[in-house]
C-alpha atoms as a PDB file:
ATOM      1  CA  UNK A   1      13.534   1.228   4.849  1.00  0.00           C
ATOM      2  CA  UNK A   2      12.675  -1.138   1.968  1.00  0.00           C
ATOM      3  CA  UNK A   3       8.892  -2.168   1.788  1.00  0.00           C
ATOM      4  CA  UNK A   4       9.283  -5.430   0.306  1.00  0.00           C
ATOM      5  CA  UNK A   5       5.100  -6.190   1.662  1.00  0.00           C
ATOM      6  CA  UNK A   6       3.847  -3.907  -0.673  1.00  0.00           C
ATOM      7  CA  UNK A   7       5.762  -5.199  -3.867  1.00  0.00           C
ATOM      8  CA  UNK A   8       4.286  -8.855  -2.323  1.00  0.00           C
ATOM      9  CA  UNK A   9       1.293  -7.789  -2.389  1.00  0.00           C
ATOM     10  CA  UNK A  10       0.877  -5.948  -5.403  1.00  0.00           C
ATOM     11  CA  UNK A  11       2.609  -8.942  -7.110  1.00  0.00           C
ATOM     12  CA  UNK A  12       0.287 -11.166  -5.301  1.00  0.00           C
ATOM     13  CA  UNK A  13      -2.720  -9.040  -6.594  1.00  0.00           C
ATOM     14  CA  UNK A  14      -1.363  -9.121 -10.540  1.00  0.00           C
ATOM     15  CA  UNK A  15      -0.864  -5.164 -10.295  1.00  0.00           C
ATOM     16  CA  UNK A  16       1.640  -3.475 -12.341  1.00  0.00           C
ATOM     17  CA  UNK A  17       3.430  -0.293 -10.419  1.00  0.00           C
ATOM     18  CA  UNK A  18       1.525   1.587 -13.271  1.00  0.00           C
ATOM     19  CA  UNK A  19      -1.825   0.237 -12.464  1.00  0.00           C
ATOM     20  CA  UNK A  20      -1.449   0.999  -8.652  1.00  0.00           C
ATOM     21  CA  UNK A  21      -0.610   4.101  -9.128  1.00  0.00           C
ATOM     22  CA  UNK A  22      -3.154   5.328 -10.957  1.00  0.00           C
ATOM     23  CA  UNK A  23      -5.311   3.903  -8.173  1.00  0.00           C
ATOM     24  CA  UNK A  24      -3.203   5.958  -5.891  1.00  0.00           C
ATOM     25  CA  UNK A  25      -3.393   8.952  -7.795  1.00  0.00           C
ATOM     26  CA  UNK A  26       0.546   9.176  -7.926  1.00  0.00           C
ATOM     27  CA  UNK A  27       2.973   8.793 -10.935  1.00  0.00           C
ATOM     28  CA  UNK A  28       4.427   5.201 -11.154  1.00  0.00           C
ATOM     29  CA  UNK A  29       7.817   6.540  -9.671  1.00  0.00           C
ATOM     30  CA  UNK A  30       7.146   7.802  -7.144  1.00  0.00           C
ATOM     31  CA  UNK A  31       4.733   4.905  -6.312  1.00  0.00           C
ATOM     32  CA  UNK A  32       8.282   2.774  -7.308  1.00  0.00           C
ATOM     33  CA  UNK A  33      10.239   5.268  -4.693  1.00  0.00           C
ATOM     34  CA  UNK A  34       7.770   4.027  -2.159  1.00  0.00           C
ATOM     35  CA  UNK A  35       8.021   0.498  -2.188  1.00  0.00           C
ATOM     36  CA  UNK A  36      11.978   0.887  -2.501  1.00  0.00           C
ATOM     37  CA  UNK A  37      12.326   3.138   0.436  1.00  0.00           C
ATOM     38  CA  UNK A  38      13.684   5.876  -1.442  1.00  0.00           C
ATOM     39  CA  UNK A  39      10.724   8.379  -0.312  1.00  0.00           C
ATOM     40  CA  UNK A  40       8.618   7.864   2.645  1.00  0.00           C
ATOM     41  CA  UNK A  41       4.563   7.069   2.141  1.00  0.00           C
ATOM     42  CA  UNK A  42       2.526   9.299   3.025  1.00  0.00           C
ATOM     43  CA  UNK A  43      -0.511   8.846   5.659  1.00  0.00           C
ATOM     44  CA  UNK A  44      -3.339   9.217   2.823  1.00  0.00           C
ATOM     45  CA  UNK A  45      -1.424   7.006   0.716  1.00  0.00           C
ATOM     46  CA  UNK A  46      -0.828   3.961   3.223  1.00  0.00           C
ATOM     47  CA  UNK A  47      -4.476   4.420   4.394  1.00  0.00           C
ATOM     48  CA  UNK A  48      -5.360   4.118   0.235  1.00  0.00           C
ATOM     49  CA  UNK A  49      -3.072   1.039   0.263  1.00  0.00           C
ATOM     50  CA  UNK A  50      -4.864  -0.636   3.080  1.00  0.00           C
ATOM     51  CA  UNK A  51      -8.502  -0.357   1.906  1.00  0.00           C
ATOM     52  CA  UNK A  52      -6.974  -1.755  -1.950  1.00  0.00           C
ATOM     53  CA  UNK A  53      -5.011  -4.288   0.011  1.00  0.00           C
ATOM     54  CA  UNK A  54      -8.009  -4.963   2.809  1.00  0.00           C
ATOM     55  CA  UNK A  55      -5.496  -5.011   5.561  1.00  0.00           C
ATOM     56  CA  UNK A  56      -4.108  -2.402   8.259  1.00  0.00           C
ATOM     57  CA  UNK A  57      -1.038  -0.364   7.913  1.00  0.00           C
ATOM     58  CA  UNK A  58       0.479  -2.273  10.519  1.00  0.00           C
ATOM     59  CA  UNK A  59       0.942  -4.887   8.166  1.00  0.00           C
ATOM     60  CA  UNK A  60       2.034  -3.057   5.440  1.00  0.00           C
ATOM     61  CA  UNK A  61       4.442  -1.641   7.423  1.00  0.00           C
ATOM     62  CA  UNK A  62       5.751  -4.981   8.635  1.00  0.00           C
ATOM     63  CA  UNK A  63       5.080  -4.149  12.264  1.00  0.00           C
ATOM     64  CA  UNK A  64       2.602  -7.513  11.875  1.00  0.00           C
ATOM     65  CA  UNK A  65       1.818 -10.887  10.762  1.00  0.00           C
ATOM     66  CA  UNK A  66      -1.491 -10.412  11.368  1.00  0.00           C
ATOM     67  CA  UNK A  67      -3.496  -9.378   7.333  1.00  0.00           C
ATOM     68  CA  UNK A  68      -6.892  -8.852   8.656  1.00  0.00           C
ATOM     69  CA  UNK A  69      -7.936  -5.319   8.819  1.00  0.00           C
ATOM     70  CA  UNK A  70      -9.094  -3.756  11.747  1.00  0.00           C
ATOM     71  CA  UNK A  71     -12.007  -2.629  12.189  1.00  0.00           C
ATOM     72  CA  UNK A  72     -13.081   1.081  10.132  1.00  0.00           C
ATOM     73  CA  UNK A  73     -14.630   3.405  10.988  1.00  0.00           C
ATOM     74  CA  UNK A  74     -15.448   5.131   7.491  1.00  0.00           C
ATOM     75  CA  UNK A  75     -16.050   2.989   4.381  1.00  0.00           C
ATOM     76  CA  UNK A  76     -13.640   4.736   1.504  1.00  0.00           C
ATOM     77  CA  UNK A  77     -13.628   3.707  -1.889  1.00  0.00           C
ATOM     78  CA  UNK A  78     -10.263   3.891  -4.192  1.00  0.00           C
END
C-alpha cells in the first residue's frame, strides 16, 4: 500500500523526508519506506504523524476525507 497522504501532506507542510524524520525519530529511509509502502508504519509512528499533521490516522490512512482530528485524550508533543 502506497501512502501518497503523507507525501501530500508533508509537501503541503514544506517538510523535507529528512526534516520529518528527525521529528519522528527515524532515519530518512525508512521514513521514505513508509510513505512508499515498502515497510508498514508503526502505531507510535502514525500516532506521531497525526499530532505533527493535527489530523487522525484515519485520514492518513486514507480510510477518510474528513482532516479534523478527533478528539485526544492526552496532549503529546513531537
Amino acid at each position: 500500500m502506497r501512502y501518497a497522504r503523507l507525501r501530500n501532506l508533508r509537501e503541503d507542510n514544506d517538510l523535507t523526508q529528512k526534516q520529518l524524520a528527525a521529528r519522528l525519530q527515524c532515519s530518512q529511509r525508512i521514513y521514505s519506506d513508509y510513505e512508499t509502502g515498502k515497510v508498514g508504519i508503526p502505531t507510535e509512528i502514525l500516532i506521531r504523524l497525526a499530532i505533527v499533521y493535527d489530523t487522525s490516522i484515519d485520514y492518513l490512512l486514507d480510510m477518510t476525507d474528513e482532516k479534523a482530528p478527533y478528539a485526544r485524550k492526552l496532549k503529546i508533543q513531537v
